[in-house]
Protein backbone atom coordinates (compact mmCIF):
# COMPACT_ATOMS: atom_id res chain seq x y z
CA UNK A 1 -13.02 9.00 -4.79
CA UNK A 2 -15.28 5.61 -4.39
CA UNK A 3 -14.77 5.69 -8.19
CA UNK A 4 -10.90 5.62 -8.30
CA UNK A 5 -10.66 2.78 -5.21
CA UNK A 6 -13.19 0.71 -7.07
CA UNK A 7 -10.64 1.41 -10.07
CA UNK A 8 -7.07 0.61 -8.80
CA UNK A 9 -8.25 -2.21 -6.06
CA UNK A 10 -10.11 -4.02 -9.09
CA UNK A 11 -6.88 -3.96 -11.00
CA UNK A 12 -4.40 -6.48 -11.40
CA UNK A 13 -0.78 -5.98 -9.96
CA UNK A 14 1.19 -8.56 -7.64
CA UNK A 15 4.66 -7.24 -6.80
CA UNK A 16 6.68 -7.47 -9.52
CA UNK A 17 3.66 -6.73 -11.84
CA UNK A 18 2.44 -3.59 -11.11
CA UNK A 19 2.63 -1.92 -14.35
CA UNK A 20 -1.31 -1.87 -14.87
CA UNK A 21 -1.83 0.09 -12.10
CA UNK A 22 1.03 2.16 -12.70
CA UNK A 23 -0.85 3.28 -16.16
CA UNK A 24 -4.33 3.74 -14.41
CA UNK A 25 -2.19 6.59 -11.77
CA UNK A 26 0.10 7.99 -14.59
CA UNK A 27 -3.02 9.05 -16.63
CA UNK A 28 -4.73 10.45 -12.86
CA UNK A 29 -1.84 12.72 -12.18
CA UNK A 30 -0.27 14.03 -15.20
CA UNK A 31 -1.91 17.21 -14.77
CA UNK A 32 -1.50 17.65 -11.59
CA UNK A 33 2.81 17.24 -11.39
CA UNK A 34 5.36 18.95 -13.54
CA UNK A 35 7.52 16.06 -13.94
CA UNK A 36 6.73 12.44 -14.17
CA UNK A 37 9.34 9.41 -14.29
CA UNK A 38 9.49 5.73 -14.28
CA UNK A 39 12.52 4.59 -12.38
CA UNK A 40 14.77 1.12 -13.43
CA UNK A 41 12.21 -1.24 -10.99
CA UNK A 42 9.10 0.61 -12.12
CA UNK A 43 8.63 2.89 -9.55
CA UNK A 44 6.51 6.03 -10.80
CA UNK A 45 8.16 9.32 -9.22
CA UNK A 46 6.35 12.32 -9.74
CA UNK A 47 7.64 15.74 -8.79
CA UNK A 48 5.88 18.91 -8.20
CA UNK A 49 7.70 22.78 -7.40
CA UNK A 50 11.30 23.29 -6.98
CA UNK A 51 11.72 24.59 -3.71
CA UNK A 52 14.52 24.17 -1.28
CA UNK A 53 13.40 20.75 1.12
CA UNK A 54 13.17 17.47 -0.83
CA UNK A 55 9.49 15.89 0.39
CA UNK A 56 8.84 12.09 -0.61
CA UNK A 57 5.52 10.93 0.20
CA UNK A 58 5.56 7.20 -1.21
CA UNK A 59 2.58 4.96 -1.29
CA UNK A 60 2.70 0.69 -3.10
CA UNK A 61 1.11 -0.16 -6.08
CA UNK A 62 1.57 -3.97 -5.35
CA UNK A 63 -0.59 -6.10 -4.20
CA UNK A 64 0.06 -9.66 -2.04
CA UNK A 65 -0.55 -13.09 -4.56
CA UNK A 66 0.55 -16.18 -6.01
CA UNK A 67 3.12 -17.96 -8.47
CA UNK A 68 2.31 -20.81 -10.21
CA UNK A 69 6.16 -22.58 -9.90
CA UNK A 70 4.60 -26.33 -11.15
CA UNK A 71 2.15 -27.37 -13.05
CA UNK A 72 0.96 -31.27 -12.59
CA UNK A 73 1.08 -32.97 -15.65
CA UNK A 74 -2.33 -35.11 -15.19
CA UNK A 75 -4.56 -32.31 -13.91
CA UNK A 76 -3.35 -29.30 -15.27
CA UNK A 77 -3.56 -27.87 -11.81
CA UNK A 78 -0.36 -25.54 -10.63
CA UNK A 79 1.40 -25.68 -7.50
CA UNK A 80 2.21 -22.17 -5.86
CA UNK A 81 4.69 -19.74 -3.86
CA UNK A 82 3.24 -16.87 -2.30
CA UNK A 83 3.79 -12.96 -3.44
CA UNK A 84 3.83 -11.38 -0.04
CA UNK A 85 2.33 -12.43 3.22
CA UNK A 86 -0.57 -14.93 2.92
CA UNK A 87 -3.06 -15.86 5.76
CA UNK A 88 -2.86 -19.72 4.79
CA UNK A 89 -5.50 -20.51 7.00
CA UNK A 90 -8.18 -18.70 5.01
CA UNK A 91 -6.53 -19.09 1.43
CA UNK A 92 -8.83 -22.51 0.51
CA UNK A 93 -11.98 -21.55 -1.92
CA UNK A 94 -10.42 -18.53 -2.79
CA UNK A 95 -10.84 -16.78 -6.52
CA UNK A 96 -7.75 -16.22 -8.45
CA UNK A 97 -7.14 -13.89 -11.09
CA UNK A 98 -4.90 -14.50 -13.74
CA UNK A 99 -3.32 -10.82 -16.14
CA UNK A 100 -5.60 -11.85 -18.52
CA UNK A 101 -8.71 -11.37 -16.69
CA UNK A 102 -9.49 -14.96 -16.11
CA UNK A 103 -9.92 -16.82 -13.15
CA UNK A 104 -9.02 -19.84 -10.85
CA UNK A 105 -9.56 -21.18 -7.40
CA UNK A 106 -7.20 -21.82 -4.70
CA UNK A 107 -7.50 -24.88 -2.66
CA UNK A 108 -5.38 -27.05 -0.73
CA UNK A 109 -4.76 -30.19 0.97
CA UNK A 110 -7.60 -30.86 3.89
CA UNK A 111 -6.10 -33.40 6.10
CA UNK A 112 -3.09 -30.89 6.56
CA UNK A 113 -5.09 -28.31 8.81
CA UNK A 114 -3.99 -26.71 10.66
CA UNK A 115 -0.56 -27.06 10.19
CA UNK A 116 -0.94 -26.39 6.32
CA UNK A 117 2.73 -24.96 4.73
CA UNK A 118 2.41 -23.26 0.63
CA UNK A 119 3.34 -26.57 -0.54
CA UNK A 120 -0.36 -28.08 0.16
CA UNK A 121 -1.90 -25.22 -1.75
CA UNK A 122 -2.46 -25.29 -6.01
CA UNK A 123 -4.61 -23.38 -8.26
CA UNK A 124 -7.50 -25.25 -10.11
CA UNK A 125 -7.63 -22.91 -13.94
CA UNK A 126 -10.82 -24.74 -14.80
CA UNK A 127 -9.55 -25.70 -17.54
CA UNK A 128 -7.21 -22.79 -18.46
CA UNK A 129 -4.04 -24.15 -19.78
CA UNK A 130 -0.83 -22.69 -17.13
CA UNK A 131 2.26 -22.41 -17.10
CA UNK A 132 4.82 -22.69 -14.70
CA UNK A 133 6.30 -18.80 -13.56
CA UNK A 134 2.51 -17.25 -14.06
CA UNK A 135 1.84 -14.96 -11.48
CA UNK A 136 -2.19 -14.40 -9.46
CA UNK A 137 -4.16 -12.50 -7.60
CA UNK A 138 -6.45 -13.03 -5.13
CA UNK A 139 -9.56 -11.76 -6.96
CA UNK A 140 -12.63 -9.99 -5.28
CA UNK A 141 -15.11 -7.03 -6.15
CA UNK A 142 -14.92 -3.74 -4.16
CA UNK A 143 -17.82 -2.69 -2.11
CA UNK A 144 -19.34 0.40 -0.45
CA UNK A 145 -21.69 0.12 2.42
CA UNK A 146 -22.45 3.87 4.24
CA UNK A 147 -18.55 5.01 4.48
CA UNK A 148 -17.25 1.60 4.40
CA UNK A 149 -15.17 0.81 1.26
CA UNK A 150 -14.23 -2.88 1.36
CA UNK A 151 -12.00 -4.76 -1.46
CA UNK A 152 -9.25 -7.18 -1.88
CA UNK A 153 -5.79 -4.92 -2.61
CA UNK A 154 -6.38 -1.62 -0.38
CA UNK A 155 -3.42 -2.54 0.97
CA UNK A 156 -2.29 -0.51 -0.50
CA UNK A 157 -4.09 1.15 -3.26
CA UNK A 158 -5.74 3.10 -0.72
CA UNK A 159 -2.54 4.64 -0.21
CA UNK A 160 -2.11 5.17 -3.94
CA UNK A 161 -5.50 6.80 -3.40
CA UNK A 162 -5.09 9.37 -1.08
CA UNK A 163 -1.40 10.19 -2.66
CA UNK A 164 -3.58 10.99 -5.99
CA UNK A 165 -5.95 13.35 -3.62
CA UNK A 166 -3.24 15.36 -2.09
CA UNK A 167 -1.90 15.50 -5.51
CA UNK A 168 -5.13 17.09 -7.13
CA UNK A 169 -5.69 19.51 -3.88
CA UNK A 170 -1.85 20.78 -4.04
CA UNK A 171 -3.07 21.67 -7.21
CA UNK A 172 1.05 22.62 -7.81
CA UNK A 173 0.91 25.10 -4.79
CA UNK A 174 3.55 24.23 -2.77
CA UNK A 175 7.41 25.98 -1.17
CA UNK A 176 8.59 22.50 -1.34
CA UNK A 177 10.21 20.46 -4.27
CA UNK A 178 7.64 17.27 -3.51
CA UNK A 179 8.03 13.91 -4.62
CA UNK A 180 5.12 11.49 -4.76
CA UNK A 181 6.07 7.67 -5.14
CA UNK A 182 4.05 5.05 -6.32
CA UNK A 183 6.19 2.19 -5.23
CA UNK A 184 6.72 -1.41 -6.74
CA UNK A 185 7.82 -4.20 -4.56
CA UNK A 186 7.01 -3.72 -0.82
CA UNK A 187 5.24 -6.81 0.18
CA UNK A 188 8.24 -8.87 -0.37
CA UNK A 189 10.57 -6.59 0.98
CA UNK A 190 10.44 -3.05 0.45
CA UNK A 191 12.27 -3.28 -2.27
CA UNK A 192 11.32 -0.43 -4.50
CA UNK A 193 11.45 1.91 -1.60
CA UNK A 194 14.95 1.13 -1.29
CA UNK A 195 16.08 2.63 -4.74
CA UNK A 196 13.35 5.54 -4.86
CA UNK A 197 14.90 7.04 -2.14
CA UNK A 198 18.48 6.69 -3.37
CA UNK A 199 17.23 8.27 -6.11
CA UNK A 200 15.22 10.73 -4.76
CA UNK A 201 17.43 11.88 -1.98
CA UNK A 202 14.72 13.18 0.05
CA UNK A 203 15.23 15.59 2.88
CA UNK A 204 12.25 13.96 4.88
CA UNK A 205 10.17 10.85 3.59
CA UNK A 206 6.93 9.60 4.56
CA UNK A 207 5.11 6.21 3.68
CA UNK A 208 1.22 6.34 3.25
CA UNK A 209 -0.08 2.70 4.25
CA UNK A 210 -2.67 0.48 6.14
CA UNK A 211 -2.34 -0.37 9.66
CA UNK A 212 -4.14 -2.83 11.76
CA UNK A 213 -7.04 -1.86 14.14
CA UNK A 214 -7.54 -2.78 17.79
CA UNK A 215 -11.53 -1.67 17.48
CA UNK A 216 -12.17 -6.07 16.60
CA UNK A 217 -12.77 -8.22 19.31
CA UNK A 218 -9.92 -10.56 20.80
CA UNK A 219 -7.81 -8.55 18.03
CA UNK A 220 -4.71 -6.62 18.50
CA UNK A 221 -4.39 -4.59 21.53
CA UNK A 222 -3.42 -0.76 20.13
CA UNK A 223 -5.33 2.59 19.95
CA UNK A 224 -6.19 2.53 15.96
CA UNK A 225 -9.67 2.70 15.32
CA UNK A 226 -11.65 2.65 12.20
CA UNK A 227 -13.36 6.09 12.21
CA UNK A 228 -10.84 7.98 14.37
CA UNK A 229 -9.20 9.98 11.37
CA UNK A 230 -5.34 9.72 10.00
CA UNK A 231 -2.91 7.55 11.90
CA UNK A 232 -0.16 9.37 12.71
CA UNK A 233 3.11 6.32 13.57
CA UNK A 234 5.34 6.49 16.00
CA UNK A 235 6.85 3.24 16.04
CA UNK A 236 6.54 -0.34 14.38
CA UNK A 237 9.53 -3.22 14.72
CA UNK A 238 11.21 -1.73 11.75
CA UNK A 239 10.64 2.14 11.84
CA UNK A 240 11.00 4.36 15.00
CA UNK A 241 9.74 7.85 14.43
CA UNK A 242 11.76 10.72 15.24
CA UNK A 243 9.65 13.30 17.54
CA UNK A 244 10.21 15.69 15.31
CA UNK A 245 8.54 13.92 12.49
CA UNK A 246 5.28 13.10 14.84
CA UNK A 247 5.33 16.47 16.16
CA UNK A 248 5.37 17.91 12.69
CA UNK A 249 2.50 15.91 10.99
CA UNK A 250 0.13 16.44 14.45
CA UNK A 251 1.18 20.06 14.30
CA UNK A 252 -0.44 20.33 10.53
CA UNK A 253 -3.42 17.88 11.79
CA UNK A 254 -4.36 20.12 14.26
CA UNK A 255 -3.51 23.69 12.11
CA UNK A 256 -5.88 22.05 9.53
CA UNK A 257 -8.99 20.91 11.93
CA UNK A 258 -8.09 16.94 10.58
CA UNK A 259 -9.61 13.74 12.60
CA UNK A 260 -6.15 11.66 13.84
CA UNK A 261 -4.83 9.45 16.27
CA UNK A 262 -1.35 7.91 17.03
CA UNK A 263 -0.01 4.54 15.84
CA UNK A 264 1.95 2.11 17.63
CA UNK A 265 1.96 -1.00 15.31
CA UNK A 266 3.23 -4.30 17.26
CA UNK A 267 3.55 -6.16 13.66
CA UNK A 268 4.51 -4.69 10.05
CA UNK A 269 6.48 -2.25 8.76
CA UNK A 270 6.28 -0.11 5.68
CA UNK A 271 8.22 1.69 3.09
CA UNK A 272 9.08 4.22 5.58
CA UNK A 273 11.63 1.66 7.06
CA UNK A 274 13.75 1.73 4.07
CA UNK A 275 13.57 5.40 3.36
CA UNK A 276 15.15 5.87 6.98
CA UNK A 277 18.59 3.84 6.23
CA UNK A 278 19.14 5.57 2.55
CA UNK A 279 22.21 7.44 1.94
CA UNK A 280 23.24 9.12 5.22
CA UNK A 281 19.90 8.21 6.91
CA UNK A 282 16.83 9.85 5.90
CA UNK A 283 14.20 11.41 8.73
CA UNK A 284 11.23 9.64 8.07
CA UNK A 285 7.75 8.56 9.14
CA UNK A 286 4.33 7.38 7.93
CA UNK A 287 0.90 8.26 7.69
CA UNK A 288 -1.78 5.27 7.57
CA UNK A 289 -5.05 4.91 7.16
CA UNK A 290 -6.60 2.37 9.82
CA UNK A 291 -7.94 -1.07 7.84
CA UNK A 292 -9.45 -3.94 9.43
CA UNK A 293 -8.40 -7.78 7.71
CA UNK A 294 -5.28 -6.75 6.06
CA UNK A 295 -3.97 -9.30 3.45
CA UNK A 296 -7.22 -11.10 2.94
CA UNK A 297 -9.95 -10.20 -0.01
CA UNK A 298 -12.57 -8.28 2.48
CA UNK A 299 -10.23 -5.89 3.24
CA UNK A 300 -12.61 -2.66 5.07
CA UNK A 301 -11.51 0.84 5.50
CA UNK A 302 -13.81 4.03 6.51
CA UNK A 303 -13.75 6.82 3.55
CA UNK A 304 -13.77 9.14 6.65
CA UNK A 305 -10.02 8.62 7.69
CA UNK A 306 -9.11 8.43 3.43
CA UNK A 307 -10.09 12.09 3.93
CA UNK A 308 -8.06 12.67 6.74
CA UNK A 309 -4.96 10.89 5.10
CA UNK A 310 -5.22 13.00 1.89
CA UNK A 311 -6.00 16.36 3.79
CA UNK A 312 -2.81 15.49 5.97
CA UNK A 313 -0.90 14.60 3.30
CA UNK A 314 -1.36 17.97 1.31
CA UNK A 315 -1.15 20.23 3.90
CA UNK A 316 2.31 18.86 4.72
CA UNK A 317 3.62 18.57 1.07
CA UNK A 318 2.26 22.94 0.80
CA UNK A 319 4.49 23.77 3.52
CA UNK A 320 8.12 23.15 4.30
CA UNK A 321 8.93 20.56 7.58
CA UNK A 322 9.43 22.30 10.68
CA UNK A 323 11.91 19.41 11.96
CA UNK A 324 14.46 21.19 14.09
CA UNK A 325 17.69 19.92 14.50
């Protein structure tokens, strides 16, 4: 597993651009699904039996970064508009990554702070000729210390991750027809979700994402702790969680003997918000693995809850949803 986060978090993909990744997880899982597709926005659906309930677990390939949208003609240097949500306060002495494996850095005007806006940030190339409409990424290594995995871009390629798992330990054993979604497009607005569902027209969905932990100090006040197993939502300002779908995922948690807690998210959503409102509305709910510094390049997870997630996520894709009515 350490192998395969190193893998897709190393690996250039901004929303938009994901189609490296989507390679890397096409060539992971073609023998474990019977059907593989790539839909008109470049979302990889994979499907595995043909049994009676539609099952869409979904997880993003992008990842937050930069376009260059001007490029000053003495310096070579290119002004920017963020690709997702960027922390602007600790953007300056950043690495960039441009597709072709080279790099910048990201700096920006120091009398502004700390009421800095995008338009006081640019990208140095050294010396790399740009052009205007390139897109970046922010660019860092990925790290192990004990069961610590930290990297820029597990948000969410850990998701991707632990989708891949459950894949490999369904092994194609399941009473369900299951859909696993590698999405394109959520951090600027869930937009791939959106049109995998419609396709997909999924009997229950789930999202497989980060959330934020309240184990920092001064940090956000909520239950989520790194360490504590799967975190099972119940509510974030754009999903609310029907009982029935929290009941069924800590049903299988407990059936299985799997570490989780509950997550009530005061900020964020995920792709779980769009799969609700598709078609006729869609029961749906989400599955995240705690992270601490989401959306900057020391992004830290514990393996321990990855196991969780992709334990959870297989047990409830080998047996059909108990939802009620």
């Amino acid at each position: 597993m350490r192998n395969m986060i190193k893998m897709l978090c190393e690996t250039w993909g901004p929303s938009g651009y994901e189609h490296h990744v989507r390679r890397l997880i096409q060539a992971e899982v073609a023998p474990f699904v019977d059907e593989m597709r790539v839909d008109a926005l470049g979302n990889l659906i994979c499907r595995v039996g043909n049994g009676a309930q539609r099952v869409l677990f979904a997880a993003h390939m992008d990842e937050i970064g930069a376009m260059i949208t001007f490029v000053e003609p003495s310096s070579g240097m290119g002004r920017i508009a963020d690709i997702g949500g960027l922390i602007k306060g600790i953007l300056p002495g950043t690495r960039v990554q441009f597709e072709d494996g080279t790099h910048g850095v990201l700096w920006a005007n120091q009398a502004r702070q700390p009421d800095r806006t995008i338009d006081d940030f640019y990208i140095d190339p050294l010396g790399k000729p740009i052009a205007s409409g390139t897109p970046v990424t922010f660019w860092r290594e990925a790290a192990f210390q004990g069961d610590y995995a930290t990297s820029k871009a597990l948000d969410d390629r850990i998701g991707c991750v632990v989708l891949i798992e459950a894949l490999k330990r369904l092994n194609k054993q399941t009473d369900n027809t299951v859909y696993a979604v590698f999405t394109v497009q959520e951090e600027v607005g869930l937009r791939g979700a959106a049109a995998a569902a419609y396709g997909v027209d999924p009997h229950v969905a789930v999202a497989i994402d980060v959330t934020d932990t309240g184990d920092l100090p001064k940090n956000t006040k909520m239950q989520v702790k790194l360490g504590g197993g799967a975190a099972i939502k119940v509510h974030d300002p754009g999903l609310v969680v029907p009982r029935a779908v929290i009941d069924w995922m800590v049903n299988r948690a407990e059936a299985d003997g799997l570490p989780h807690q509950l997550e009530l998210l005061p900020g964020g959503t995920t792709d779980a918000a769009r799969f609700q409102v598709s078609r006729a509305g869609v029961p749906s709910g989400c599955i995240s693995i705690p992270c601490r510094y989401i959306h900057t390049t020391s992004e830290t997870v514990h393996l321990g809850d990855v196991e969780a997630a992709a334990g959870l996520v297989a047990g409830l894709a080998r047996h059909a949803a108990v939802l009620g009515s």
